[in-house]
C-alpha atoms as a PDB file:
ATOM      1  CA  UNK A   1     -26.059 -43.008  69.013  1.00  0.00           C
ATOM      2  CA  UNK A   2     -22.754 -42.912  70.290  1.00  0.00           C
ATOM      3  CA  UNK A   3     -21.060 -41.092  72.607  1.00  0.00           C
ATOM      4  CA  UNK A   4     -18.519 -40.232  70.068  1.00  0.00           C
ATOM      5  CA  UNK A   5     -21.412 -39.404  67.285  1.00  0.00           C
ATOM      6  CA  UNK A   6     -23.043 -36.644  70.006  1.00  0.00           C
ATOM      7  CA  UNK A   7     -20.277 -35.010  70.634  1.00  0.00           C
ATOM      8  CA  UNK A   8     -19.838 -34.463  67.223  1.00  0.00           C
ATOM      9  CA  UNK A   9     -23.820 -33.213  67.441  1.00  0.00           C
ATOM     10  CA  UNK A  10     -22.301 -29.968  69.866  1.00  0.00           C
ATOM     11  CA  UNK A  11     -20.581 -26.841  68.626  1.00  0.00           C
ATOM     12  CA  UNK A  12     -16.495 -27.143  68.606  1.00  0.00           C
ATOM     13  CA  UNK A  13     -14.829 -25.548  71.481  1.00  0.00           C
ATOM     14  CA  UNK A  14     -13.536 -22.468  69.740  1.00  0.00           C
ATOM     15  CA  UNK A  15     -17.136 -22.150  68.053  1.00  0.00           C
ATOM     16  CA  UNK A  16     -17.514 -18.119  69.242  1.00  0.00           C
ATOM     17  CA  UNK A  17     -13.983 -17.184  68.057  1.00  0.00           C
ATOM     18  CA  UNK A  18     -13.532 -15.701  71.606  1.00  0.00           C
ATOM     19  CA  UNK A  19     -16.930 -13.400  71.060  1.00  0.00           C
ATOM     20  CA  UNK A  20     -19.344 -13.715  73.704  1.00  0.00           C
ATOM     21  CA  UNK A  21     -22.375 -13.747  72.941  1.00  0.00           C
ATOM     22  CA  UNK A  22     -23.992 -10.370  72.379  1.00  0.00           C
ATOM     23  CA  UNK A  23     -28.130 -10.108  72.703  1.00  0.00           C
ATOM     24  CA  UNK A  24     -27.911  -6.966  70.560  1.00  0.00           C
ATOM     25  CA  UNK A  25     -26.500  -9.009  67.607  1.00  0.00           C
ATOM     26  CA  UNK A  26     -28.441 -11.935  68.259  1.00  0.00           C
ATOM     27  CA  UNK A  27     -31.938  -9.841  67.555  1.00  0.00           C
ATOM     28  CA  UNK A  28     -30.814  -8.418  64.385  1.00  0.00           C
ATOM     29  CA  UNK A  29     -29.748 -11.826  63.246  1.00  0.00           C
ATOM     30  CA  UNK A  30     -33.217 -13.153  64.279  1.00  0.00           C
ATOM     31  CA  UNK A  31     -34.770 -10.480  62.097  1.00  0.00           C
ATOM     32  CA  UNK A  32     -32.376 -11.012  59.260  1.00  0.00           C
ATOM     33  CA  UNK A  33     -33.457 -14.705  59.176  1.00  0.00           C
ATOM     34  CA  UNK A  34     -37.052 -13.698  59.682  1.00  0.00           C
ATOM     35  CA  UNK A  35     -36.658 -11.799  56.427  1.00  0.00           C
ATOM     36  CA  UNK A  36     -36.009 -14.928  54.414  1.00  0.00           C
ATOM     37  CA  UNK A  37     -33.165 -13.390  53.400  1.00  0.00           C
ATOM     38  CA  UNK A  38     -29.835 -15.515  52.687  1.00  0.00           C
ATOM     39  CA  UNK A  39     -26.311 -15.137  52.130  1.00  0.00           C
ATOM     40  CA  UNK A  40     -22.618 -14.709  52.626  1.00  0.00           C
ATOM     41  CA  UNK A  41     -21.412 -13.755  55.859  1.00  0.00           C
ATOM     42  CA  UNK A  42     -20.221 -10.555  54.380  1.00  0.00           C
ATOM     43  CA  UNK A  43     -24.034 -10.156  53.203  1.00  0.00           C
ATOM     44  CA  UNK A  44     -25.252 -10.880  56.776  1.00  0.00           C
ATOM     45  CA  UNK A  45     -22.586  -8.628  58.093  1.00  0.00           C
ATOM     46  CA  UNK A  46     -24.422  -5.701  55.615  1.00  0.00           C
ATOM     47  CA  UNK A  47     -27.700  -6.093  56.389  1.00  0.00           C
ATOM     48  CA  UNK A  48     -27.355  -6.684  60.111  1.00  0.00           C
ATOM     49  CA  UNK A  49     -24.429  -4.467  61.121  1.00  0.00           C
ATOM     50  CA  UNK A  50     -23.165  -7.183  63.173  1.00  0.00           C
ATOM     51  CA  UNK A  51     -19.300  -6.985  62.583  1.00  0.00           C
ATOM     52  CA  UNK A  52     -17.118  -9.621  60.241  1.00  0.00           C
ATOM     53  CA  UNK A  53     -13.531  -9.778  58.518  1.00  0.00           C
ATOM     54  CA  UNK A  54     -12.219 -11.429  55.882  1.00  0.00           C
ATOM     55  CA  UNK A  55     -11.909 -15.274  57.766  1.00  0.00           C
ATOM     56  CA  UNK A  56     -13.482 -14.531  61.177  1.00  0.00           C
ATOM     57  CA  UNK A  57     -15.473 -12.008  62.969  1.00  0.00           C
ATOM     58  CA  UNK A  58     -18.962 -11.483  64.493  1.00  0.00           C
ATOM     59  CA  UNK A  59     -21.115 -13.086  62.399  1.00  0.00           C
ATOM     60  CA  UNK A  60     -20.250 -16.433  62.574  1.00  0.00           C
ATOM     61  CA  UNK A  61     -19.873 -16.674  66.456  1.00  0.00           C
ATOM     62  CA  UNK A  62     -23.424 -15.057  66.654  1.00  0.00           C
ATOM     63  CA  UNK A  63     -24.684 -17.424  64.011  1.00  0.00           C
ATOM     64  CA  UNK A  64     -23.033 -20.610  65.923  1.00  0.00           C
ATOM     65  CA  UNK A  65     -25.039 -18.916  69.639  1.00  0.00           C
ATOM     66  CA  UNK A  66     -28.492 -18.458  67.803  1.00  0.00           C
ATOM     67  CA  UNK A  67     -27.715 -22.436  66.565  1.00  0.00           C
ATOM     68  CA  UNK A  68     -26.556 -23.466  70.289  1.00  0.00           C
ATOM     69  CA  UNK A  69     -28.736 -21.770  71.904  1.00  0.00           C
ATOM     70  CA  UNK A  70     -32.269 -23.319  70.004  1.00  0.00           C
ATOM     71  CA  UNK A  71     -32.737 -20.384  68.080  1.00  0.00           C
ATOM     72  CA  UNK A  72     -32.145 -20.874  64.851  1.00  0.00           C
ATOM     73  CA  UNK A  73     -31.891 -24.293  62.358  1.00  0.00           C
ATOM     74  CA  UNK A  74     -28.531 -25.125  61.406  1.00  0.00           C
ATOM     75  CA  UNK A  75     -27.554 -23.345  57.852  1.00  0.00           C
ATOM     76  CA  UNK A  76     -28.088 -24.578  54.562  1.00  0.00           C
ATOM     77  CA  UNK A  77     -25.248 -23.726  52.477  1.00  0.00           C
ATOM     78  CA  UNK A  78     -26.281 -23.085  49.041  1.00  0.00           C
ATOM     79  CA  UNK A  79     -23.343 -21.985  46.187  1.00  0.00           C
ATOM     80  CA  UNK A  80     -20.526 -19.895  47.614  1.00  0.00           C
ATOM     81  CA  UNK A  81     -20.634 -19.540  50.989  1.00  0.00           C
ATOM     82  CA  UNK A  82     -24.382 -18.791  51.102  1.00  0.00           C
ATOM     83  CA  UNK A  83     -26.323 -19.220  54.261  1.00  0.00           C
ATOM     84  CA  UNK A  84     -30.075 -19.726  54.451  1.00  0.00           C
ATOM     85  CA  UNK A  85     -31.495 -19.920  58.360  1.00  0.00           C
ATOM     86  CA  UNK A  86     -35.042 -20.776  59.518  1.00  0.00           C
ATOM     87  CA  UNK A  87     -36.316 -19.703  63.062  1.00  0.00           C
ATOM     88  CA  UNK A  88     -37.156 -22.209  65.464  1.00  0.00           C
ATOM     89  CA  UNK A  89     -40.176 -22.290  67.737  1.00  0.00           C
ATOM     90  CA  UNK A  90     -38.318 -21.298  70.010  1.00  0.00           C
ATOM     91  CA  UNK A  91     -36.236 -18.777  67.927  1.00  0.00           C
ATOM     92  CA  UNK A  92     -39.793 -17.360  66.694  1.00  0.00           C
ATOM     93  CA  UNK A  93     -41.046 -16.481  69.711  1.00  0.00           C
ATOM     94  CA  UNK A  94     -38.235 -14.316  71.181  1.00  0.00           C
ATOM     95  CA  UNK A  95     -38.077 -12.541  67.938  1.00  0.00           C
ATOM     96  CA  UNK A  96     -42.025 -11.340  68.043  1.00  0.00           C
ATOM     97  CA  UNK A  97     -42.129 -11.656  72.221  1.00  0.00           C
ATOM     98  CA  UNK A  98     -38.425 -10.779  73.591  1.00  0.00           C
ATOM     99  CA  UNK A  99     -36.369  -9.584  70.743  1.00  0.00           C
ATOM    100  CA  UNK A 100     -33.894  -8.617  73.135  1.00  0.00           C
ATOM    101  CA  UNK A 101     -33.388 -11.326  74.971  1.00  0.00           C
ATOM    102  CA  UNK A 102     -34.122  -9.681  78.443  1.00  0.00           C
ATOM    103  CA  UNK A 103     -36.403 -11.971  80.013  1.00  0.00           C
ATOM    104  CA  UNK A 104     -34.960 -14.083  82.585  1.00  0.00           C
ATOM    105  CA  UNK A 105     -37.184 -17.045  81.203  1.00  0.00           C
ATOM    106  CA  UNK A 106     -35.658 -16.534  77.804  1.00  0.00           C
ATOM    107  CA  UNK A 107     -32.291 -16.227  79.460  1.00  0.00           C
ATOM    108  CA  UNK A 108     -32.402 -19.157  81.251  1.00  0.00           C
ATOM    109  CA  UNK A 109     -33.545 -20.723  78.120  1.00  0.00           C
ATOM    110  CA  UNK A 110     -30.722 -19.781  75.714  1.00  0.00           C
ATOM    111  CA  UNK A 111     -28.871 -21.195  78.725  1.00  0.00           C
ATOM    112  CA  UNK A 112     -29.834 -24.605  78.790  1.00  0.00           C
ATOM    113  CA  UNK A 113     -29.933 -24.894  75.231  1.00  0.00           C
ATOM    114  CA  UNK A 114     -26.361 -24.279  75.251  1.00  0.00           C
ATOM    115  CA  UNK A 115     -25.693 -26.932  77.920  1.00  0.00           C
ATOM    116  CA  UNK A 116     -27.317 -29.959  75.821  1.00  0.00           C
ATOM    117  CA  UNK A 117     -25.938 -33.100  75.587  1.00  0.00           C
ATOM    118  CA  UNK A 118     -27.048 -33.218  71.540  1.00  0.00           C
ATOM    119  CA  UNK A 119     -26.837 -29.858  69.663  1.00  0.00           C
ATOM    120  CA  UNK A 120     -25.338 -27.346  72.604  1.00  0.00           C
ATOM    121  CA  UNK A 121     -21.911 -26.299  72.905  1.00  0.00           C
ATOM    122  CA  UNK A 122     -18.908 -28.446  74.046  1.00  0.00           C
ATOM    123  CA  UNK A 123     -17.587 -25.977  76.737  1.00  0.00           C
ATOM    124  CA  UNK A 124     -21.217 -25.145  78.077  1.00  0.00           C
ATOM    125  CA  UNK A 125     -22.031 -28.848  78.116  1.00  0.00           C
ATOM    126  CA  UNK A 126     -18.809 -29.621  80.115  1.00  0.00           C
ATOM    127  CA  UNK A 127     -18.751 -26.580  82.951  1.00  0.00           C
ATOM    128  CA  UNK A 128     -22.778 -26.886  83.385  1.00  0.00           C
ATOM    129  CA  UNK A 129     -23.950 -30.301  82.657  1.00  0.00           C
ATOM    130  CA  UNK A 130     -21.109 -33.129  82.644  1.00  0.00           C
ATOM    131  CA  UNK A 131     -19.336 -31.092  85.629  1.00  0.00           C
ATOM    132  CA  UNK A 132     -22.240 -31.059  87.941  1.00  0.00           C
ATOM    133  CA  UNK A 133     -21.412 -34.182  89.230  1.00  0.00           C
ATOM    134  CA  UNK A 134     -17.797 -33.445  89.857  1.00  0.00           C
ATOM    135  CA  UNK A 135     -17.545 -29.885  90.175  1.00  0.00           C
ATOM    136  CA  UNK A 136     -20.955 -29.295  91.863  1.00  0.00           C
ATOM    137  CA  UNK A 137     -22.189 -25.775  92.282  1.00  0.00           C
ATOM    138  CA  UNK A 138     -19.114 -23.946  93.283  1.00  0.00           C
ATOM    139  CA  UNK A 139     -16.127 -24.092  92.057  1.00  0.00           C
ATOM    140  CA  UNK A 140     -13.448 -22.140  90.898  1.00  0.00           C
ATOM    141  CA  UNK A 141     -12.295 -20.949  87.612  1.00  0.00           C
ATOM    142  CA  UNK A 142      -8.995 -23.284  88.345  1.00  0.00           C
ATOM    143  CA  UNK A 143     -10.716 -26.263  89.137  1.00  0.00           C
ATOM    144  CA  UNK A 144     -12.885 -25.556  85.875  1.00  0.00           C
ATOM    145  CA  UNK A 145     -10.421 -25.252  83.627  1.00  0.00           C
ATOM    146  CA  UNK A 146      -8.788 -28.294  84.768  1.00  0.00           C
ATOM    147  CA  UNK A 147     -11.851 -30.375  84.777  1.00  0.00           C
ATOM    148  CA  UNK A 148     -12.380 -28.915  80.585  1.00  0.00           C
ATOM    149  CA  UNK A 149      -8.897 -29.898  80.216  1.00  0.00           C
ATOM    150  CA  UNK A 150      -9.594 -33.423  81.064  1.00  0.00           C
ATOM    151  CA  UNK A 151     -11.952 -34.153  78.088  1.00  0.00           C
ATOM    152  CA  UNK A 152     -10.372 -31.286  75.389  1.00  0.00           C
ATOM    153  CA  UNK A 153      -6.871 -31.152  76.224  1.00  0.00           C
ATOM    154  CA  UNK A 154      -4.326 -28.667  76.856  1.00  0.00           C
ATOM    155  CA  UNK A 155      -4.693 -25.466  74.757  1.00  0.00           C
ATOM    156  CA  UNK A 156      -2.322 -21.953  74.530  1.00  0.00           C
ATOM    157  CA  UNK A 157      -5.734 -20.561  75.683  1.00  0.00           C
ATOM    158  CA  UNK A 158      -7.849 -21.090  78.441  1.00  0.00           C
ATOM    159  CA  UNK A 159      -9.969 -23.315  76.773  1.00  0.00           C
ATOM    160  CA  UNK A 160     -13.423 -21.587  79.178  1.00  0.00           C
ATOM    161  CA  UNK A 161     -12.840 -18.595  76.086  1.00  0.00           C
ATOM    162  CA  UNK A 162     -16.065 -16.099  76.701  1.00  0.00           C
ATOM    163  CA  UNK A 163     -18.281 -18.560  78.417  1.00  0.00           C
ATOM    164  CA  UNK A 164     -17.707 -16.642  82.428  1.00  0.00           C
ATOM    165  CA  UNK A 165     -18.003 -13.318  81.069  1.00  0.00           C
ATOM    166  CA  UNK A 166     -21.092 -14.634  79.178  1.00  0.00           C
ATOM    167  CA  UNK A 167     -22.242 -14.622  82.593  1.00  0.00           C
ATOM    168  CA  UNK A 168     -20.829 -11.239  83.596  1.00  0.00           C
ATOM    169  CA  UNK A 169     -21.700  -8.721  80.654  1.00  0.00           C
ATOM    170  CA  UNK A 170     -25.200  -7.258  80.758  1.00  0.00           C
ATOM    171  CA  UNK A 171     -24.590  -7.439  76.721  1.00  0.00           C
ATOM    172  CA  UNK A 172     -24.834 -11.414  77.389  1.00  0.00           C
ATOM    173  CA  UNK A 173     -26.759 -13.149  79.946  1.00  0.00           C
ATOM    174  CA  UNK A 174     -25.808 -11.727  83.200  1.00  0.00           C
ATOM    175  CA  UNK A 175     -29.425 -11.180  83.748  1.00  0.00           C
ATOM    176  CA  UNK A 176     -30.280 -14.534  84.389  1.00  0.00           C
ATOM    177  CA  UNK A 177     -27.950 -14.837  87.267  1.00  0.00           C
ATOM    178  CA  UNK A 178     -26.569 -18.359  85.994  1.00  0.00           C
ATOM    179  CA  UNK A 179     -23.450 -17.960  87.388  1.00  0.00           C
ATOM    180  CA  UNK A 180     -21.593 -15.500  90.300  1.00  0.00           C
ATOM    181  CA  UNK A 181     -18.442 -14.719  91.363  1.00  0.00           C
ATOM    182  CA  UNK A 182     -17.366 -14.737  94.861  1.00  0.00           C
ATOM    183  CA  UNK A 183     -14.715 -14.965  96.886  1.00  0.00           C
ATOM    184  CA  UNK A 184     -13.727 -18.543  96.566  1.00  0.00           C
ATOM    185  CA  UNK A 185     -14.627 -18.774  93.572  1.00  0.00           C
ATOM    186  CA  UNK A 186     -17.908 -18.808  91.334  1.00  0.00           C
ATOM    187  CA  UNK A 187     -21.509 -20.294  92.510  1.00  0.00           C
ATOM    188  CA  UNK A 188     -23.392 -21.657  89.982  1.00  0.00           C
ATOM    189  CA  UNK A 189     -27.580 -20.926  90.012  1.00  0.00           C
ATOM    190  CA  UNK A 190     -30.007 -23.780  89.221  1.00  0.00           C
ATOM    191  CA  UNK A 191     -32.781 -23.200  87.165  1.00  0.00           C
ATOM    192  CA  UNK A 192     -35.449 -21.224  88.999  1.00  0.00           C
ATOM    193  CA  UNK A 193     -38.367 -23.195  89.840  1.00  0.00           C
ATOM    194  CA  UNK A 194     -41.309 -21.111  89.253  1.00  0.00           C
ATOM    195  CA  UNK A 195     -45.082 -21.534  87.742  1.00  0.00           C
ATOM    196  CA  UNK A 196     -44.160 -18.647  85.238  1.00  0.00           C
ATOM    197  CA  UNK A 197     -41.336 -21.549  83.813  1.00  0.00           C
ATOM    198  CA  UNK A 198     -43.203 -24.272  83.567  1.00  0.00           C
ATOM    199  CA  UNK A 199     -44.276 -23.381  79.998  1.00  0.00           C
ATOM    200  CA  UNK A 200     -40.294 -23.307  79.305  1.00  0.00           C
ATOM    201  CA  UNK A 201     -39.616 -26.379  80.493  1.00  0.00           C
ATOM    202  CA  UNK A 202     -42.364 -28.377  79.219  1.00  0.00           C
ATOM    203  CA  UNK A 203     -41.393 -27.187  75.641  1.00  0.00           C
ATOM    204  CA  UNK A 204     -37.597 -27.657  76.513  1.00  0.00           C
ATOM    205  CA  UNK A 205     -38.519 -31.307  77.943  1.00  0.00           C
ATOM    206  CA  UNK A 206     -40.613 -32.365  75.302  1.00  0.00           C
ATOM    207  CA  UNK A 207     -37.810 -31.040  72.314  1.00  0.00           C
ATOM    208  CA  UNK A 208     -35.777 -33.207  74.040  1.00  0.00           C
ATOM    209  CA  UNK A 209     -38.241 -36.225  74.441  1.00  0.00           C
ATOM    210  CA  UNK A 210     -38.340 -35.093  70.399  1.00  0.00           C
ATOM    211  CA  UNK A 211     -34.659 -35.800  69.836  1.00  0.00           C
ATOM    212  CA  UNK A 212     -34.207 -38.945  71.909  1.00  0.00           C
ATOM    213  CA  UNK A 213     -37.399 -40.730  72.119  1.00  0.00           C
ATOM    214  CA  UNK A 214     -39.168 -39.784  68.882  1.00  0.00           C
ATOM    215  CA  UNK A 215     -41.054 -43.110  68.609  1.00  0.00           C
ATOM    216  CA  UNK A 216     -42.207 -43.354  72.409  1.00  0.00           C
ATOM    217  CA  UNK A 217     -45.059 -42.252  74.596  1.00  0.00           C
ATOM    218  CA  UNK A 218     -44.170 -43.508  77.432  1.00  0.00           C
ATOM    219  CA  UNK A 219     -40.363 -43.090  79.051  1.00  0.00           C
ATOM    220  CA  UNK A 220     -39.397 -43.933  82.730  1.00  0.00           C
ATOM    221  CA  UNK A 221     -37.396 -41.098  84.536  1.00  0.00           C
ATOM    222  CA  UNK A 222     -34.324 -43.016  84.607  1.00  0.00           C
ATOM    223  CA  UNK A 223     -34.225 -43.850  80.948  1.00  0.00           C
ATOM    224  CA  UNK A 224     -34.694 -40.057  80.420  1.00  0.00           C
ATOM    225  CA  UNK A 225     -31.741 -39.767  82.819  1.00  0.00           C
ATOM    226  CA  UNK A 226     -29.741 -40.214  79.280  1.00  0.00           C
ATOM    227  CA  UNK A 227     -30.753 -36.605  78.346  1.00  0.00           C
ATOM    228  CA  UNK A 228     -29.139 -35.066  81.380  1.00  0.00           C
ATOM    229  CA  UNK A 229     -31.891 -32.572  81.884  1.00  0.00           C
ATOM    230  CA  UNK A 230     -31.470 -32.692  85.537  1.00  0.00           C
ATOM    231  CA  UNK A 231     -27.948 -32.076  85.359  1.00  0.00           C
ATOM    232  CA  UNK A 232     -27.935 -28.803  83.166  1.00  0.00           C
ATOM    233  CA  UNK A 233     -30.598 -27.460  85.093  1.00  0.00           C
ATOM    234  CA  UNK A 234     -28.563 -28.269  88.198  1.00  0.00           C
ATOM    235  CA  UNK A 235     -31.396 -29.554  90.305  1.00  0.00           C
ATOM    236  CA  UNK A 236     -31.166 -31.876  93.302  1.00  0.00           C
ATOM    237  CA  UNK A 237     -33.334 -35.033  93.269  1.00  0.00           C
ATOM    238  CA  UNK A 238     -36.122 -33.300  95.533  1.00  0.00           C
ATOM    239  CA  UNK A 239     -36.067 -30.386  93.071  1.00  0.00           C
ATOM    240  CA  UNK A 240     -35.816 -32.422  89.704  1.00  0.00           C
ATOM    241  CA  UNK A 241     -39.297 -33.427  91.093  1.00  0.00           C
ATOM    242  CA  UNK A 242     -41.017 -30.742  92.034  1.00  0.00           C
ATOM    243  CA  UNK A 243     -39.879 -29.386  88.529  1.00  0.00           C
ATOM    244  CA  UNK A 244     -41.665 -32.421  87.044  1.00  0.00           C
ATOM    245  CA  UNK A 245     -44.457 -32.204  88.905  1.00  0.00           C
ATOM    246  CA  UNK A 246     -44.646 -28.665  87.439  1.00  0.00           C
ATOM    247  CA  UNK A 247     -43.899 -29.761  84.201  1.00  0.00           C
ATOM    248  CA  UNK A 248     -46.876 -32.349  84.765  1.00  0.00           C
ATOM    249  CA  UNK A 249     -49.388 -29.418  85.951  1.00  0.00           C
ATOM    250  CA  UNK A 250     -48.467 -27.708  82.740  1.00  0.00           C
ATOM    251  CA  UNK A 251     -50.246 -30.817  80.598  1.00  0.00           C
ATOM    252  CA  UNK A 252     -47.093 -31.477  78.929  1.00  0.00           C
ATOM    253  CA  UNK A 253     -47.163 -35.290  80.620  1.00  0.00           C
ATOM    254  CA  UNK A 254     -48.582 -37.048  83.569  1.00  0.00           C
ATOM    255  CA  UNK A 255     -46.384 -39.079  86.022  1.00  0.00           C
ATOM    256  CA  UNK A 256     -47.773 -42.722  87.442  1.00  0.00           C
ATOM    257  CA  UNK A 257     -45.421 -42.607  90.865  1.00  0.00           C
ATOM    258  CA  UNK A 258     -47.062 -45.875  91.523  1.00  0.00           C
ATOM    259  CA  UNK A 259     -44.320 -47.382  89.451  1.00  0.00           C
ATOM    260  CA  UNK A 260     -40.439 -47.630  90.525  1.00  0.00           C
ATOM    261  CA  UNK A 261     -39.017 -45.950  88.546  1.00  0.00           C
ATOM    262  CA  UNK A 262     -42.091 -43.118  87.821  1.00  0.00           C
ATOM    263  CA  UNK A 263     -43.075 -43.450  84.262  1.00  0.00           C
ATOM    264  CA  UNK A 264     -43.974 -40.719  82.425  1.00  0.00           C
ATOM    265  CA  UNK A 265     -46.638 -40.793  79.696  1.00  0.00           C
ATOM    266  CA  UNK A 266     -46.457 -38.101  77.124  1.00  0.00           C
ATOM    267  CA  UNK A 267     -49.921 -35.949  76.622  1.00  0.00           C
ATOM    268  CA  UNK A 268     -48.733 -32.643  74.628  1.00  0.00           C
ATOM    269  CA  UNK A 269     -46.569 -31.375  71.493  1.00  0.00           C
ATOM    270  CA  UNK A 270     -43.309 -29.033  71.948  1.00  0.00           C
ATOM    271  CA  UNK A 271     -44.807 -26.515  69.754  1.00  0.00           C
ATOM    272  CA  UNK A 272     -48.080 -25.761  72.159  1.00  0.00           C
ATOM    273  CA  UNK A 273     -45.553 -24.707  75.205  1.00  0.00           C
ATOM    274  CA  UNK A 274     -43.554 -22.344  72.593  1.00  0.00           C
ATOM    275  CA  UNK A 275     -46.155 -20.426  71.267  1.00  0.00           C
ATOM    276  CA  UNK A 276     -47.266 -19.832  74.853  1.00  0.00           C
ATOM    277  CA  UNK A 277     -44.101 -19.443  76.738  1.00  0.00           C
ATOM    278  CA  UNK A 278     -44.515 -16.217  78.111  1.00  0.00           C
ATOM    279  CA  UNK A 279     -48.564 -16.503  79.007  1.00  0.00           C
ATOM    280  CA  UNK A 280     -47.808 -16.739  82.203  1.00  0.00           C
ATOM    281  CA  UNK A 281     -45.196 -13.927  83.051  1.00  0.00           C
ATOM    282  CA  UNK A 282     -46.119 -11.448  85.435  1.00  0.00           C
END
């Protein structure tokens, strides 16, 4: 795949129509697509009292979150403008586990779903995961914007639209402490590296062993360098692998370190680390 043809894979830049994503709407969307229930986006609107207008509104910007964020499959359109959603694994077990979306673990989650390389969103992709190279972990919103600018062009808008308040609305994800302001500018988290996680990131690893290595047991860490899960999680090389090796403890692979570079051998499915996600939560 190209780099062209995965860019095309991530949600547009204007995808939330300046909306930031609202936890509140996202759980009665969840439920709505739980339902089996399918429609327009005036139909969604009615049954979910999320807001929408004529072209724009609400419900698309939360239905283009639940996609970026691993919650829901893309739509099927079906006749006019009819929508028909399925839950993920993922999306499945927030709804009947953390409808609201206030775990930090499901946070952080929805989080680095949106920075993927294949299927996130453009903006989150470039400030989290193509930026942490260049940017680092603090920056400011200046150098930021810039940086976006670089790969999307100037816009009459900022082109960062509702992804720092994201960050700063308790409606959002400004439980998960992702990213602060300060005085210089903002710090950026990485992802916390905790035994109550590991579940997350084993079934987060192995979706994405899913997407780019479907027909392989065995990957070496540099070839899985390609899926940039260091980057988005915005982990140093000593913490990238102590978060394997508790990735490894979970049973989700085992790591032969006798080999340069380590190759990892694949021993579990995705879907056992999302049904179990939050087994080990305090």
């Amino acid at each position: 795949m190209t780099e062209d043809q995965v860019k095309g894979c991530r949600l547009p830049v204007t995808f939330h129509q300046s909306f930031i994503m609202e936890r509140q709407n996202v759980a009665s969307l969840l439920k709505f697509v739980a339902s089996g229930q399918g429609g327009t986006d005036q139909d969604i609107s009615k049954q979910t009292g999320i807001p929408v207008g004529r072209s724009s509104g609400k419900v698309p910007a939360t239905i283009n979150y639940c996609i970026g964020m691993g919650l829901i499959e893309f739509p099927q359109k079906n006749g006019q403008g009819k929508k028909t959603f399925e839950l993920t694994p993922f999306g499945r077990v927030v709804l009947l586990e953390d409808n609201n979306l206030s775990e930090n673990l499901t946070q952080w989650l929805a989080h680095l779903h949106l920075c993927r390389k294949k299927n996130g969103a453009e903006i989150w992709y470039l400030a989290f995961t193509e930026g942490y190279k260049t940017l680092g972990m603090s920056f400011t919103e200046k150098n930021l914007k810039e940086f976006i600018e670089r790969y999307c062009g100037k816009r009459n808008r900022s082109p960062l639209g509702p992804l720092i308040r994201t960050y700063e609305e308790t409606a959002g994800l400004r439980l998960a402490s992702v990213l602060e302001r300060g005085p210089s500018g903002f710090v950026r988290a990485h992802a916390p590296i905790l035994g109550s996680f590991r579940n997350g990131y084993s079934a987060l690893f192995l979706s994405l062993w899913d997407e780019y290595f479907p027909e392989d047991r065995q990957v070496t860490v540099t070839n899985f360098g390609s899926v940039c899960f260091q980057e988005m999680c915005g982990w140093n090389e000593r913490q990238y692998e102590i978060a394997l090796d508790l990735i490894q403890e979970a049973g989700a692979f085992t790591i032969d370190k006798q080999m340069r570079p380590w190759v990892l051998t694949r021993s579990a499915e995705s879907k056992l680390f999302w049904s179990t996600l939050y087994d080990e939560l305090a």
